[in-house]
PDB file of N, CA and C in Angstrom:
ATOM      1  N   UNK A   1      26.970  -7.124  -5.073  1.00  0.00           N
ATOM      2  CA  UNK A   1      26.707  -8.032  -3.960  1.00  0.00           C
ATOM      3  C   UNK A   1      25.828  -9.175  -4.449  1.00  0.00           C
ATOM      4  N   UNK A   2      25.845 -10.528  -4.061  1.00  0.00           N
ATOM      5  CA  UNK A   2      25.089 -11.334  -4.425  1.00  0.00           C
ATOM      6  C   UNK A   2      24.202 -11.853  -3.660  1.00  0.00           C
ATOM      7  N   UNK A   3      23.170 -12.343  -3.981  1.00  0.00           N
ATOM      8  CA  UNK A   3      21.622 -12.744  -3.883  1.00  0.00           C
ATOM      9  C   UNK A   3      21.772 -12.983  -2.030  1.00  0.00           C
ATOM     10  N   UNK A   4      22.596 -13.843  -1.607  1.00  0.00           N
ATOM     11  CA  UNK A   4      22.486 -14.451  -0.223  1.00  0.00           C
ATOM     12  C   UNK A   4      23.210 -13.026   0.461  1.00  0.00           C
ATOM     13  N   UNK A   5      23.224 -11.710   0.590  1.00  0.00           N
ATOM     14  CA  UNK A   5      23.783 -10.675   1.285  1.00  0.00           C
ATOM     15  C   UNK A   5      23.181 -10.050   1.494  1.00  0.00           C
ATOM     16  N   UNK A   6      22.178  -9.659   0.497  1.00  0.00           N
ATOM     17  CA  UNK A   6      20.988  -8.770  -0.086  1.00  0.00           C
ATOM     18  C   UNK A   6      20.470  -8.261   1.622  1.00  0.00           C
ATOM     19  N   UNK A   7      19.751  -8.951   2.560  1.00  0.00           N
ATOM     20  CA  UNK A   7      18.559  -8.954   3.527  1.00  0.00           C
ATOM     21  C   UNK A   7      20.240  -8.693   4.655  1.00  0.00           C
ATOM     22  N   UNK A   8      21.240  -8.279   4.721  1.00  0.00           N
ATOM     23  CA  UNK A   8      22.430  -7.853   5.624  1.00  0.00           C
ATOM     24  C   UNK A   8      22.465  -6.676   5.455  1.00  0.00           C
ATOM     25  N   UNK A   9      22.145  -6.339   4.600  1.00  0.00           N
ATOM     26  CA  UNK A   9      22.616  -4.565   4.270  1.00  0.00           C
ATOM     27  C   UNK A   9      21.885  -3.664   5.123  1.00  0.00           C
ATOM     28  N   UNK A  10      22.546  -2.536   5.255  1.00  0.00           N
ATOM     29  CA  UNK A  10      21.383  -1.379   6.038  1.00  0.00           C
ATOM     30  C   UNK A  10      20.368  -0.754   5.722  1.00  0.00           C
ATOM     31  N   UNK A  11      19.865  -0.505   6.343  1.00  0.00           N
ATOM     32  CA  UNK A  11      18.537   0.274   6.107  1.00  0.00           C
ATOM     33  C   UNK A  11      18.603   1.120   5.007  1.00  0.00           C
ATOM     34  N   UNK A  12      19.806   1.913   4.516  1.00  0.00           N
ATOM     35  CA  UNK A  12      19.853   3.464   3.624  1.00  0.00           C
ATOM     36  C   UNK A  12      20.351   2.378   2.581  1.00  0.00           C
ATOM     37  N   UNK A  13      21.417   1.329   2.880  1.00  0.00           N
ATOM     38  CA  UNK A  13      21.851   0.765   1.075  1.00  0.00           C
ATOM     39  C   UNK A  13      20.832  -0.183   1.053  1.00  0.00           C
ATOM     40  N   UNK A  14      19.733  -0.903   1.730  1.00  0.00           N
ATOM     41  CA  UNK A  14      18.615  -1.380   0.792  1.00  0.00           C
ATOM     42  C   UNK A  14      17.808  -0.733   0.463  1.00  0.00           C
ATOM     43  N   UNK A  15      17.674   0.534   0.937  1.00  0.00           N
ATOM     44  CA  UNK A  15      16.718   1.499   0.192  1.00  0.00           C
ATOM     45  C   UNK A  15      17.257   2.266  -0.825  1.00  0.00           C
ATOM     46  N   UNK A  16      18.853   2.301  -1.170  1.00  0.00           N
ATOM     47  CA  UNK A  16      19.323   2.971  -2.391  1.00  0.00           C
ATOM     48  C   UNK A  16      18.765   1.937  -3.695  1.00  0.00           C
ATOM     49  N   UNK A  17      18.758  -0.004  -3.453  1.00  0.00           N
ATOM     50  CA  UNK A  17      18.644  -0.461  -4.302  1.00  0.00           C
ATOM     51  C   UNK A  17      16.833  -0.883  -4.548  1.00  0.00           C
ATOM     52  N   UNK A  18      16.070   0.055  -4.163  1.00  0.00           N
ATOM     53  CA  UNK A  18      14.305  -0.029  -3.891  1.00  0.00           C
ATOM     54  C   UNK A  18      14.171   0.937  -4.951  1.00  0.00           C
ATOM     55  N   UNK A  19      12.844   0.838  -5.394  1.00  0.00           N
ATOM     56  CA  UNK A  19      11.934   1.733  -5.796  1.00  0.00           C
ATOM     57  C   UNK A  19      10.518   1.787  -4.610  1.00  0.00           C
ATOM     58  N   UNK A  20      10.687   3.005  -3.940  1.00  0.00           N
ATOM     59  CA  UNK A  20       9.644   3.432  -2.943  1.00  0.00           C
ATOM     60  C   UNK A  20       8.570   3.804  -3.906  1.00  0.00           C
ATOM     61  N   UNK A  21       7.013   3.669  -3.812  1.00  0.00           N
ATOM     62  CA  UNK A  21       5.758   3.664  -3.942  1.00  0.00           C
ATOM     63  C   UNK A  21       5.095   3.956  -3.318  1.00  0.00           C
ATOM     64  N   UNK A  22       4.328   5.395  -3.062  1.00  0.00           N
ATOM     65  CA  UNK A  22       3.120   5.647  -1.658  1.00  0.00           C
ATOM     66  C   UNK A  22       1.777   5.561  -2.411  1.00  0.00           C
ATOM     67  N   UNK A  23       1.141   4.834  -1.710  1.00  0.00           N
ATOM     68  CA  UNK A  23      -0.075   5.343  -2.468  1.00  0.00           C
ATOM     69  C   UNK A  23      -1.494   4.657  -1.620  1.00  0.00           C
ATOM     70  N   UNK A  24      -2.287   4.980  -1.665  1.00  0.00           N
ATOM     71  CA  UNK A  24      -3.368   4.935  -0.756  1.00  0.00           C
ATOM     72  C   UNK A  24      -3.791   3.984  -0.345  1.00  0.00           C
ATOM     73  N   UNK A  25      -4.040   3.182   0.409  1.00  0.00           N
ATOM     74  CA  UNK A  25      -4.418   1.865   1.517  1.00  0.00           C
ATOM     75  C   UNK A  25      -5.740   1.985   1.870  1.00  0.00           C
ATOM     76  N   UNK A  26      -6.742   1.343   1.794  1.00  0.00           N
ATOM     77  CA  UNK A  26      -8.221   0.923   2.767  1.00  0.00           C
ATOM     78  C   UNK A  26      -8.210   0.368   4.082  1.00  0.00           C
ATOM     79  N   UNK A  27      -8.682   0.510   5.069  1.00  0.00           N
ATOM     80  CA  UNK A  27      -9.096  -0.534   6.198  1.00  0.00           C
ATOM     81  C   UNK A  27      -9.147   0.170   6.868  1.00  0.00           C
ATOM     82  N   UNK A  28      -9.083  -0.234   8.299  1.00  0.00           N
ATOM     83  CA  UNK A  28      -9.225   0.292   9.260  1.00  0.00           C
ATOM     84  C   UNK A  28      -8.205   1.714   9.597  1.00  0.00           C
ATOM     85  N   UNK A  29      -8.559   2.395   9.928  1.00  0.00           N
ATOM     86  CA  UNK A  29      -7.717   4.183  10.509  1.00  0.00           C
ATOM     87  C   UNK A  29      -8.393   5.174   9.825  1.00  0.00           C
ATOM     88  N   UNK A  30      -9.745   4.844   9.132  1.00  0.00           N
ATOM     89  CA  UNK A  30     -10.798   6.375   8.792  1.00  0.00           C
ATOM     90  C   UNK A  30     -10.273   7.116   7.855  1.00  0.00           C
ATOM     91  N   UNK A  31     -10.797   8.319   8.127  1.00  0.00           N
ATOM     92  CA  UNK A  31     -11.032   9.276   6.747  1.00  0.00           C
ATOM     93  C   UNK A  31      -9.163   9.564   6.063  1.00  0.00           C
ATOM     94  N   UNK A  32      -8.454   9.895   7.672  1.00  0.00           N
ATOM     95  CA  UNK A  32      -7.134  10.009   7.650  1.00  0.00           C
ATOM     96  C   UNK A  32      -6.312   8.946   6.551  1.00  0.00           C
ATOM     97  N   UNK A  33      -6.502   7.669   6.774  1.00  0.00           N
ATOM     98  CA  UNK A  33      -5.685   6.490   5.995  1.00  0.00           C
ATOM     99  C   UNK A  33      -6.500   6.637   4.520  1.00  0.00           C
ATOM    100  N   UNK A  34      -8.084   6.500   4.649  1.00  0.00           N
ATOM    101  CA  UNK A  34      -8.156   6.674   2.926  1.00  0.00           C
ATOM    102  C   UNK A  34      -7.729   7.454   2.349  1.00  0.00           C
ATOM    103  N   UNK A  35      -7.715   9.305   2.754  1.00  0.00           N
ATOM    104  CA  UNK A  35      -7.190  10.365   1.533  1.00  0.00           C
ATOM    105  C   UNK A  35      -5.794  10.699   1.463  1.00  0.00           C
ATOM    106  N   UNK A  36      -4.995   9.708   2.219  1.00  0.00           N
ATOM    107  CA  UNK A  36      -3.242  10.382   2.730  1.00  0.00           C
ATOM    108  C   UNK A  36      -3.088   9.190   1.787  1.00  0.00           C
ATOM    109  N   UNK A  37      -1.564   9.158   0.854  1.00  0.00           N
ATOM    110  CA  UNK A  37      -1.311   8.299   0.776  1.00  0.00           C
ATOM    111  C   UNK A  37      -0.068   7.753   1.786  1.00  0.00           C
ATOM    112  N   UNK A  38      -0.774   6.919   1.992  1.00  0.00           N
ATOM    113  CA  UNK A  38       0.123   6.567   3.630  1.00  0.00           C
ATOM    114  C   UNK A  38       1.236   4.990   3.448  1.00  0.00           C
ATOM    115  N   UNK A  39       0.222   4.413   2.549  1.00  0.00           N
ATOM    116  CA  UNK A  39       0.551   3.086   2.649  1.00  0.00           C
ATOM    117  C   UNK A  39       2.016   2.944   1.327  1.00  0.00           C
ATOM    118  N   UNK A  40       3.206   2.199   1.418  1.00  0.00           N
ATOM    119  CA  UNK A  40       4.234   2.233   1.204  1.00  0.00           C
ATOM    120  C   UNK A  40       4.536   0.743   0.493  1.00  0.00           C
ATOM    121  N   UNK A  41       5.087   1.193  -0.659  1.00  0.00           N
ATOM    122  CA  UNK A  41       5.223  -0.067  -1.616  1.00  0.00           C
ATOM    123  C   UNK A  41       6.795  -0.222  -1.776  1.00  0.00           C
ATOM    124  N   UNK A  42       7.593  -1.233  -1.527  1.00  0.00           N
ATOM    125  CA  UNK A  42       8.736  -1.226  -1.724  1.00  0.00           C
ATOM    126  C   UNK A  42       9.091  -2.089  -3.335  1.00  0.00           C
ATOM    127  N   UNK A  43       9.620  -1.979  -4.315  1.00  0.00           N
ATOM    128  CA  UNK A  43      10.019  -3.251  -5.086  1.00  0.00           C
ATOM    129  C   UNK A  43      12.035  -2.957  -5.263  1.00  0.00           C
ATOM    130  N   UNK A  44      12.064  -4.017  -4.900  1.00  0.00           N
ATOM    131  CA  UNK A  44      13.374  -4.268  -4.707  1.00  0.00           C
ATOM    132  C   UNK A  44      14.469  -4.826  -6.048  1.00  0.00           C
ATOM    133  N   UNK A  45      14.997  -3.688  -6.741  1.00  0.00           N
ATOM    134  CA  UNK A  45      14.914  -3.934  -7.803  1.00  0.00           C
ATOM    135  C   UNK A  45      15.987  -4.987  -8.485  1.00  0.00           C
ATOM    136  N   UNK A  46      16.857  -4.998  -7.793  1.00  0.00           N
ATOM    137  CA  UNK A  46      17.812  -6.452  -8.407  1.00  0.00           C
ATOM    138  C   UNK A  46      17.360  -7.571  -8.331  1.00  0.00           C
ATOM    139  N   UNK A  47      16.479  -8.136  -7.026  1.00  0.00           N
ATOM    140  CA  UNK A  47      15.804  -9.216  -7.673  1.00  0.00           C
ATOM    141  C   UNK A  47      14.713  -9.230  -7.684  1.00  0.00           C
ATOM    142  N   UNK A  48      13.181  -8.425  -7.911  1.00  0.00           N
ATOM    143  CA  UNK A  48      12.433  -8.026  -8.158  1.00  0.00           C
ATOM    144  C   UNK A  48      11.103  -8.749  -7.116  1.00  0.00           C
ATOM    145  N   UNK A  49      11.836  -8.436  -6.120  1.00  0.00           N
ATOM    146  CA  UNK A  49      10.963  -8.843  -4.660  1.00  0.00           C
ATOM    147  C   UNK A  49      10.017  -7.512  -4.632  1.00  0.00           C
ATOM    148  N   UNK A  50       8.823  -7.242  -4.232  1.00  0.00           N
ATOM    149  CA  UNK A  50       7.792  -6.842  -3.736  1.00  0.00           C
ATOM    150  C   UNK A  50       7.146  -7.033  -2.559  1.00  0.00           C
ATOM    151  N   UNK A  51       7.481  -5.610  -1.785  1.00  0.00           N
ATOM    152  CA  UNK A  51       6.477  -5.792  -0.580  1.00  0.00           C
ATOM    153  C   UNK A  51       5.812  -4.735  -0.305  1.00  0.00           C
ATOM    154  N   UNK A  52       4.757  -4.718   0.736  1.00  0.00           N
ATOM    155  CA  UNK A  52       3.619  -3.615   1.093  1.00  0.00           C
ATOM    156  C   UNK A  52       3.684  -3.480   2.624  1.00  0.00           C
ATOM    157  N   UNK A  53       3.990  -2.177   3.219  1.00  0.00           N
ATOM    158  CA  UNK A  53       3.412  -1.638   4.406  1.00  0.00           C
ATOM    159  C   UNK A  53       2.014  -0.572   4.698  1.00  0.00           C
ATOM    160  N   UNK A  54       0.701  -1.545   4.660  1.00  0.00           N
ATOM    161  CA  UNK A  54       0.355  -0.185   4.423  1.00  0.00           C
ATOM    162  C   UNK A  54      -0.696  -0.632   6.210  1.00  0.00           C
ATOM    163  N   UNK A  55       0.065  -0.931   7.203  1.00  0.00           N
ATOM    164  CA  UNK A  55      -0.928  -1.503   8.227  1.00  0.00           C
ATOM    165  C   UNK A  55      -0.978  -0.208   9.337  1.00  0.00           C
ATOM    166  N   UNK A  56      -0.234   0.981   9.209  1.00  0.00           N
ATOM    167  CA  UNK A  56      -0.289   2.031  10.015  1.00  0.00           C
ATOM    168  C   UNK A  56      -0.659   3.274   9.151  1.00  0.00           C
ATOM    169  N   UNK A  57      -1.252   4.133   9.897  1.00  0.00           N
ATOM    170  CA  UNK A  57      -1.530   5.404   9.596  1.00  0.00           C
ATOM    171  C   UNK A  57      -0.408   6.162   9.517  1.00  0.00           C
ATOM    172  N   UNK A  58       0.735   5.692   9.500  1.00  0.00           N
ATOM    173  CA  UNK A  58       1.748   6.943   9.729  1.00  0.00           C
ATOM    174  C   UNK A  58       3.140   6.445   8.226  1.00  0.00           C
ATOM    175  N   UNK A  59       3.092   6.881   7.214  1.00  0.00           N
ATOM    176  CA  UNK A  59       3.704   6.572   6.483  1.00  0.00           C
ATOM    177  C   UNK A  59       5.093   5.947   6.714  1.00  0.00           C
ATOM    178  N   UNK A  60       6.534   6.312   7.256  1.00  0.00           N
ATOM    179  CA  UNK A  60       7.548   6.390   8.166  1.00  0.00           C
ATOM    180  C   UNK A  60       7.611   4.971   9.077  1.00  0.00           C
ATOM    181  N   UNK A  61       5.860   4.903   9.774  1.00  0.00           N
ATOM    182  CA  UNK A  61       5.817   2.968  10.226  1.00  0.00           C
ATOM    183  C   UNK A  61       6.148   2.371   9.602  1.00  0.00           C
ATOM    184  N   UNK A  62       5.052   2.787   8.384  1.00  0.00           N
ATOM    185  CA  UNK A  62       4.732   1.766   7.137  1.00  0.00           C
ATOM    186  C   UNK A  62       6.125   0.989   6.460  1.00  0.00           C
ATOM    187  N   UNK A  63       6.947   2.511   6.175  1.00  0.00           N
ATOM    188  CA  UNK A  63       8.134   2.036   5.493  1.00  0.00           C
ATOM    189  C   UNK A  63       9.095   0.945   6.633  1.00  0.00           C
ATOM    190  N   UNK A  64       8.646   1.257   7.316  1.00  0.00           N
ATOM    191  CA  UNK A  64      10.009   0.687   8.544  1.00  0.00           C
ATOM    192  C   UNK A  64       9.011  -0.879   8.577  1.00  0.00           C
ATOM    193  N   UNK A  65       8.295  -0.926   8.657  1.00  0.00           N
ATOM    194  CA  UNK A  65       7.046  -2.560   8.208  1.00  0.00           C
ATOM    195  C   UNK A  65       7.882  -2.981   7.102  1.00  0.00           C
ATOM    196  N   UNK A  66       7.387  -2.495   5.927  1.00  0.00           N
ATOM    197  CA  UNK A  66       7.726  -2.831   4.439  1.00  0.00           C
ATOM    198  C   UNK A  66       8.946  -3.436   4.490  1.00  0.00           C
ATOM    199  N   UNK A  67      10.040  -2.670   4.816  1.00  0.00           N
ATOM    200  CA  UNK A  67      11.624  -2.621   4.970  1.00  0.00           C
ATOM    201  C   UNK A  67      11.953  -4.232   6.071  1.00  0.00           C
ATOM    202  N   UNK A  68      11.481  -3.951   6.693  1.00  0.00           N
ATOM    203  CA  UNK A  68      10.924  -5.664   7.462  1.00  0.00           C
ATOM    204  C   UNK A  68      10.622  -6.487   7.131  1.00  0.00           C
ATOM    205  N   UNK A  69      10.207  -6.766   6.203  1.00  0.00           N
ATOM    206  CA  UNK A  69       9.154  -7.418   5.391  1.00  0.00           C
ATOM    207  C   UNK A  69      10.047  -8.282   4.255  1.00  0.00           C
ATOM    208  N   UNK A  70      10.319  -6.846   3.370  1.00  0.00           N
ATOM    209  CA  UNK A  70      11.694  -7.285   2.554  1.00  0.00           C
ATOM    210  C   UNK A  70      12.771  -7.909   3.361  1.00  0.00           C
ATOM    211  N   UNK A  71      12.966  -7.568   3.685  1.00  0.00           N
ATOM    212  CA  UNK A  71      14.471  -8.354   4.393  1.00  0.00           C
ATOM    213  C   UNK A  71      14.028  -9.783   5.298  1.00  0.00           C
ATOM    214  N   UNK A  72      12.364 -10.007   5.380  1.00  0.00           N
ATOM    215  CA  UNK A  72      12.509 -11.739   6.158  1.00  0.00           C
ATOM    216  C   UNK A  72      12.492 -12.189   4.309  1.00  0.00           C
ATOM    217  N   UNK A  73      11.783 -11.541   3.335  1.00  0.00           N
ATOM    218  CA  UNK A  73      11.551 -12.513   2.220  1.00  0.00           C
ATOM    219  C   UNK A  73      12.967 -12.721   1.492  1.00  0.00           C
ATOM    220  N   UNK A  74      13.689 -11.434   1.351  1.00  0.00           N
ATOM    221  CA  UNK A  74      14.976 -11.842   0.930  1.00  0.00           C
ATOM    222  C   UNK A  74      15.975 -12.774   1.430  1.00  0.00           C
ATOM    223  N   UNK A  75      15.728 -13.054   3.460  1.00  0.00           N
ATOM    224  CA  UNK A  75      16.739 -13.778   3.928  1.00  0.00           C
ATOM    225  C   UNK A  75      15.820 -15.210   3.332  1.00  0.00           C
ATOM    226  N   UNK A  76      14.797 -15.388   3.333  1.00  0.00           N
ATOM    227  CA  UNK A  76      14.613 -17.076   2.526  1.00  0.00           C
ATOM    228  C   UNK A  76      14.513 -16.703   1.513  1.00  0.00           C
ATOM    229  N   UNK A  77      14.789 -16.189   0.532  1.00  0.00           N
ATOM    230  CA  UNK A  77      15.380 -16.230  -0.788  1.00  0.00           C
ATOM    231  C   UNK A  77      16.670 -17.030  -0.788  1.00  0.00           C
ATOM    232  N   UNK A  78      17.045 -16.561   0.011  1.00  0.00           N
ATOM    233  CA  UNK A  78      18.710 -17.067   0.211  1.00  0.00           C
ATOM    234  C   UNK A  78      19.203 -18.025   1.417  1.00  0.00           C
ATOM    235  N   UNK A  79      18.377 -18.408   1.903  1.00  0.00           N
ATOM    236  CA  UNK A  79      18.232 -19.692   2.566  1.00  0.00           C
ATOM    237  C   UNK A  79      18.846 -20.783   1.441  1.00  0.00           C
ATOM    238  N   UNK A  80      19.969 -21.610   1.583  1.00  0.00           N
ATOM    239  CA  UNK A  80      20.536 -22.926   0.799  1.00  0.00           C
ATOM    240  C   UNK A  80      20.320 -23.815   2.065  1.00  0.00           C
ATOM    241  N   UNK A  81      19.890 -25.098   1.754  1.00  0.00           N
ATOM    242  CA  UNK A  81      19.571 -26.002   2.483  1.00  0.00           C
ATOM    243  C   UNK A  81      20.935 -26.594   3.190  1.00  0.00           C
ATOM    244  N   UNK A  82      22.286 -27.038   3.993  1.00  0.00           N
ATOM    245  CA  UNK A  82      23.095 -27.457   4.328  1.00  0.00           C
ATOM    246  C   UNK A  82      23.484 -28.813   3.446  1.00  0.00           C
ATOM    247  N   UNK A  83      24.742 -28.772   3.035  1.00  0.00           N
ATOM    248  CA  UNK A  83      25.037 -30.095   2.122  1.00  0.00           C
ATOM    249  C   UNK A  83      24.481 -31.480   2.792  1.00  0.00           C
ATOM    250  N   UNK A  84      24.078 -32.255   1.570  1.00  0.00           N
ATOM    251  CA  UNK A  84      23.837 -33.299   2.473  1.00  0.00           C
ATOM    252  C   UNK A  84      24.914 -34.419   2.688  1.00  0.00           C
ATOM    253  N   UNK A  85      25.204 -35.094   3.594  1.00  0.00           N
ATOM    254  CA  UNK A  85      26.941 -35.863   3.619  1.00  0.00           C
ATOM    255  C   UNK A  85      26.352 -37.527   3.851  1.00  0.00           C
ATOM    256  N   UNK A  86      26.209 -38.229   3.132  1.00  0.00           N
ATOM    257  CA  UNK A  86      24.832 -39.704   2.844  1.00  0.00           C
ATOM    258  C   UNK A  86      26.012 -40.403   3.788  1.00  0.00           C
ATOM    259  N   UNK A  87      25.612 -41.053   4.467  1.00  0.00           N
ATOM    260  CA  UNK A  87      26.325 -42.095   5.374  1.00  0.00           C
ATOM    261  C   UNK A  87      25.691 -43.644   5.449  1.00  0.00           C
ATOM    262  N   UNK A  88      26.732 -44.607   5.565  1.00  0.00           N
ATOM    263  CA  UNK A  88      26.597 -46.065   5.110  1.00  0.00           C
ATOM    264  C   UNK A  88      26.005 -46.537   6.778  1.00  0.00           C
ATOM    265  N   UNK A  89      25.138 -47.212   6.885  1.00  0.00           N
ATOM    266  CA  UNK A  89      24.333 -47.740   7.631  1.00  0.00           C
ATOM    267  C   UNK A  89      25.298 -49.080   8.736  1.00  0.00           C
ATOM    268  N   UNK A  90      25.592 -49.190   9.597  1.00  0.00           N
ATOM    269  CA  UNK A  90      26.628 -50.033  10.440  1.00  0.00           C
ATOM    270  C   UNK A  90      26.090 -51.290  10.580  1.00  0.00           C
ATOM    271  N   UNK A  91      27.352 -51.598  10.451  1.00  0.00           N
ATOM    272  CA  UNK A  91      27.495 -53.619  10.031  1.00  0.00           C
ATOM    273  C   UNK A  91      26.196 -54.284  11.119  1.00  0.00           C
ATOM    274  N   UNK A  92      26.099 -53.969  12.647  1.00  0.00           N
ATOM    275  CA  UNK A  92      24.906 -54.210  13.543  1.00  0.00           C
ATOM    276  C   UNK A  92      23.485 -54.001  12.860  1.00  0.00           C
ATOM    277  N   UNK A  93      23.603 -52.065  11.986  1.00  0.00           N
ATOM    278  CA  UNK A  93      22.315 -52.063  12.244  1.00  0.00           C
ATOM    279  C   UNK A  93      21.473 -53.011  10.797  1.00  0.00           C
ATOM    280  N   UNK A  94      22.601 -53.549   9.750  1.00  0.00           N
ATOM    281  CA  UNK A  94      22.330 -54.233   8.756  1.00  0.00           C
ATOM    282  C   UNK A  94      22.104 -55.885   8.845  1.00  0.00           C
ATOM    283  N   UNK A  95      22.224 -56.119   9.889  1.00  0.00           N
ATOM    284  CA  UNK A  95      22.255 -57.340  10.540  1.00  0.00           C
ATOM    285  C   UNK A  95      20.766 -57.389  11.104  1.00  0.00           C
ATOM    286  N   UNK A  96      20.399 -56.189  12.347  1.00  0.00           N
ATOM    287  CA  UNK A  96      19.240 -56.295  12.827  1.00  0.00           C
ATOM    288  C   UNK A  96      18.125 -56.215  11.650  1.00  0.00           C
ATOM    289  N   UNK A  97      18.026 -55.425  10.471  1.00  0.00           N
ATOM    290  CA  UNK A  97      17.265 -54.975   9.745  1.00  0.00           C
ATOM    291  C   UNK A  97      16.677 -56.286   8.759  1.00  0.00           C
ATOM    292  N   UNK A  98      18.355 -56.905   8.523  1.00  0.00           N
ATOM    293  CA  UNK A  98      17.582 -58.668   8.087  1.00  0.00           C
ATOM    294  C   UNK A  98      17.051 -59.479   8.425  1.00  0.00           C
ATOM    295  N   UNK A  99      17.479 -59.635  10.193  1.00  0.00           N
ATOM    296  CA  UNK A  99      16.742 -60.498  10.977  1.00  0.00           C
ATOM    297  C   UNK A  99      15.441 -60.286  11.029  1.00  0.00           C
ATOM    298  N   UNK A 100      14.922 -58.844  11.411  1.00  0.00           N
ATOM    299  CA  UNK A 100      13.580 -58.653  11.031  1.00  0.00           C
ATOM    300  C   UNK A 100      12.874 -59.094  10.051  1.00  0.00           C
ATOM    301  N   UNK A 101      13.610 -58.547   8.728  1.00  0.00           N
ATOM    302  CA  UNK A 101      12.927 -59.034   7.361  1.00  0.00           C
ATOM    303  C   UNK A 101      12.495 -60.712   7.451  1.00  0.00           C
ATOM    304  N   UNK A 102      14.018 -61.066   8.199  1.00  0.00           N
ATOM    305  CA  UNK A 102      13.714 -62.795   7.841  1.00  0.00           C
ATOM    306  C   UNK A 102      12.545 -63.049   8.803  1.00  0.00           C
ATOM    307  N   UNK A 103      12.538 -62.805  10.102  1.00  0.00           N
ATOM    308  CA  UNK A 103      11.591 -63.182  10.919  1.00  0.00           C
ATOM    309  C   UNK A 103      10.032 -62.655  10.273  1.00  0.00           C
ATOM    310  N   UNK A 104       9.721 -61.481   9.904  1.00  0.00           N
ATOM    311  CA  UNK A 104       8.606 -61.111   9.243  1.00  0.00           C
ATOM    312  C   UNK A 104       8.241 -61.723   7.793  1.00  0.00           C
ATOM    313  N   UNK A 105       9.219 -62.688   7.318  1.00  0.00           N
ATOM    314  CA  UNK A 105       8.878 -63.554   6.179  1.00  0.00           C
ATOM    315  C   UNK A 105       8.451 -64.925   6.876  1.00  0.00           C
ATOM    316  N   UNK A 106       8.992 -65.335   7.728  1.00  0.00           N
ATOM    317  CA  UNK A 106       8.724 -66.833   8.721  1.00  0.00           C
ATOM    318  C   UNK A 106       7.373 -66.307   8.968  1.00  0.00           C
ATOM    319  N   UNK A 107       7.015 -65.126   9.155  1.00  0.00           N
ATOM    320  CA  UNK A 107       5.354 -65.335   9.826  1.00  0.00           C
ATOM    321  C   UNK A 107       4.589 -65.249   8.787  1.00  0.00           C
ATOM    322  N   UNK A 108       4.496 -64.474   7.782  1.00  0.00           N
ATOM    323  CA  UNK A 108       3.754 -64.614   6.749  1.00  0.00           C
ATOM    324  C   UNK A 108       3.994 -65.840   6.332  1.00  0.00           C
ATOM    325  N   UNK A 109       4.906 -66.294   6.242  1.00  0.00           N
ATOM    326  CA  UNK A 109       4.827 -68.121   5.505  1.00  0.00           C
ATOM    327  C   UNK A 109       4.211 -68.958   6.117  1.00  0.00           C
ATOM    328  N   UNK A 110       4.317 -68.786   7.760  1.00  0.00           N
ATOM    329  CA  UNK A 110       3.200 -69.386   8.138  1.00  0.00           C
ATOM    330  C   UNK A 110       1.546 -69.293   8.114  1.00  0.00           C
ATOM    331  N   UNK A 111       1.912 -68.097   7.573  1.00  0.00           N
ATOM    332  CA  UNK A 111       0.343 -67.743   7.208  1.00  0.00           C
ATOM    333  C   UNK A 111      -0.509 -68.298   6.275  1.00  0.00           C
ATOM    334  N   UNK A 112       0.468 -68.206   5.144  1.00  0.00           N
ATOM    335  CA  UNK A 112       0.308 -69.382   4.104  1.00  0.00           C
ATOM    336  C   UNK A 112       0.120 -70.720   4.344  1.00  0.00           C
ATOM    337  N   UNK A 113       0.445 -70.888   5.488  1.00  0.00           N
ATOM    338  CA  UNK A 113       0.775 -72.365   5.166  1.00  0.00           C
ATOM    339  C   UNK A 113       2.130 -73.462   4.993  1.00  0.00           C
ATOM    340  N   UNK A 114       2.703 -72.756   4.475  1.00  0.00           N
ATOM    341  CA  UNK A 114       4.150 -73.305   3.907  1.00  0.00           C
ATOM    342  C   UNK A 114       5.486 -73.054   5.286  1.00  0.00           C
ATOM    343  N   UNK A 115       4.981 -72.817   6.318  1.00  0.00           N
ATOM    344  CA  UNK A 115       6.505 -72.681   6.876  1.00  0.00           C
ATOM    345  C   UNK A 115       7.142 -74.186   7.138  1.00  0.00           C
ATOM    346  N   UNK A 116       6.160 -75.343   7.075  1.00  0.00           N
ATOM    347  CA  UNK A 116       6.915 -76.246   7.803  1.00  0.00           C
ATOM    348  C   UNK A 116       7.901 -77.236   7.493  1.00  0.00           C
TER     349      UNK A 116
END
């Protein structure tokens, strides 16, 4: 599968192509979150994306976070910007755009001095 499909797949075939990581998290949730390893490391190994759930006490969140996580960074991985299609500017609006120029040169020349 290639790069722009990756963040479509399901839950079980992006986790066939992961390496899962548990391992212990700090912050807030007490004695429980420091000695469990709770917190959940995904690296995603074909294109070597990395992410971390470690914001719940309950390992199973974590992964279902992580798994979230991966899949917004993979869909802008694969974000392509829309072609761009350059379009020629209309006979009016190339007309108005000189008149300006010319009229904004008549005033500076008078500024100078020299319009008359």
């Amino acid at each position: 599968m290639e790069a722009h499909g990756w963040h479509l797949l399901g839950d079980d075939a992006l986790l066939a192509q992961c390496e899962v990581q548990a391992h212990r998290a700090s912050g807030p949730g007490g004695q429980h979150r420091n000695k469990a390893e709770t917190a959940v490391r995904l690296v995603h190994l074909p294109s070597g994306v990395t992410v971390e759930g470690k914001d719940e006490r309950s390992r199973t969140q974590n992964l279902r976070i992580a798994l979230r996580r991966l899949r917004e960074k993979l869909a802008r991985r694969a974000w392509r910007p829309p072609p761009r299609r350059p379009t020629k500017p209309s006979r009016p609006a190339k007309e108005r755009r000189l008149e300006t120029k010319k009229r904004e040169g008549r005033k500076k020349a008078l500024r100078r001095g020299y319009g008359d």
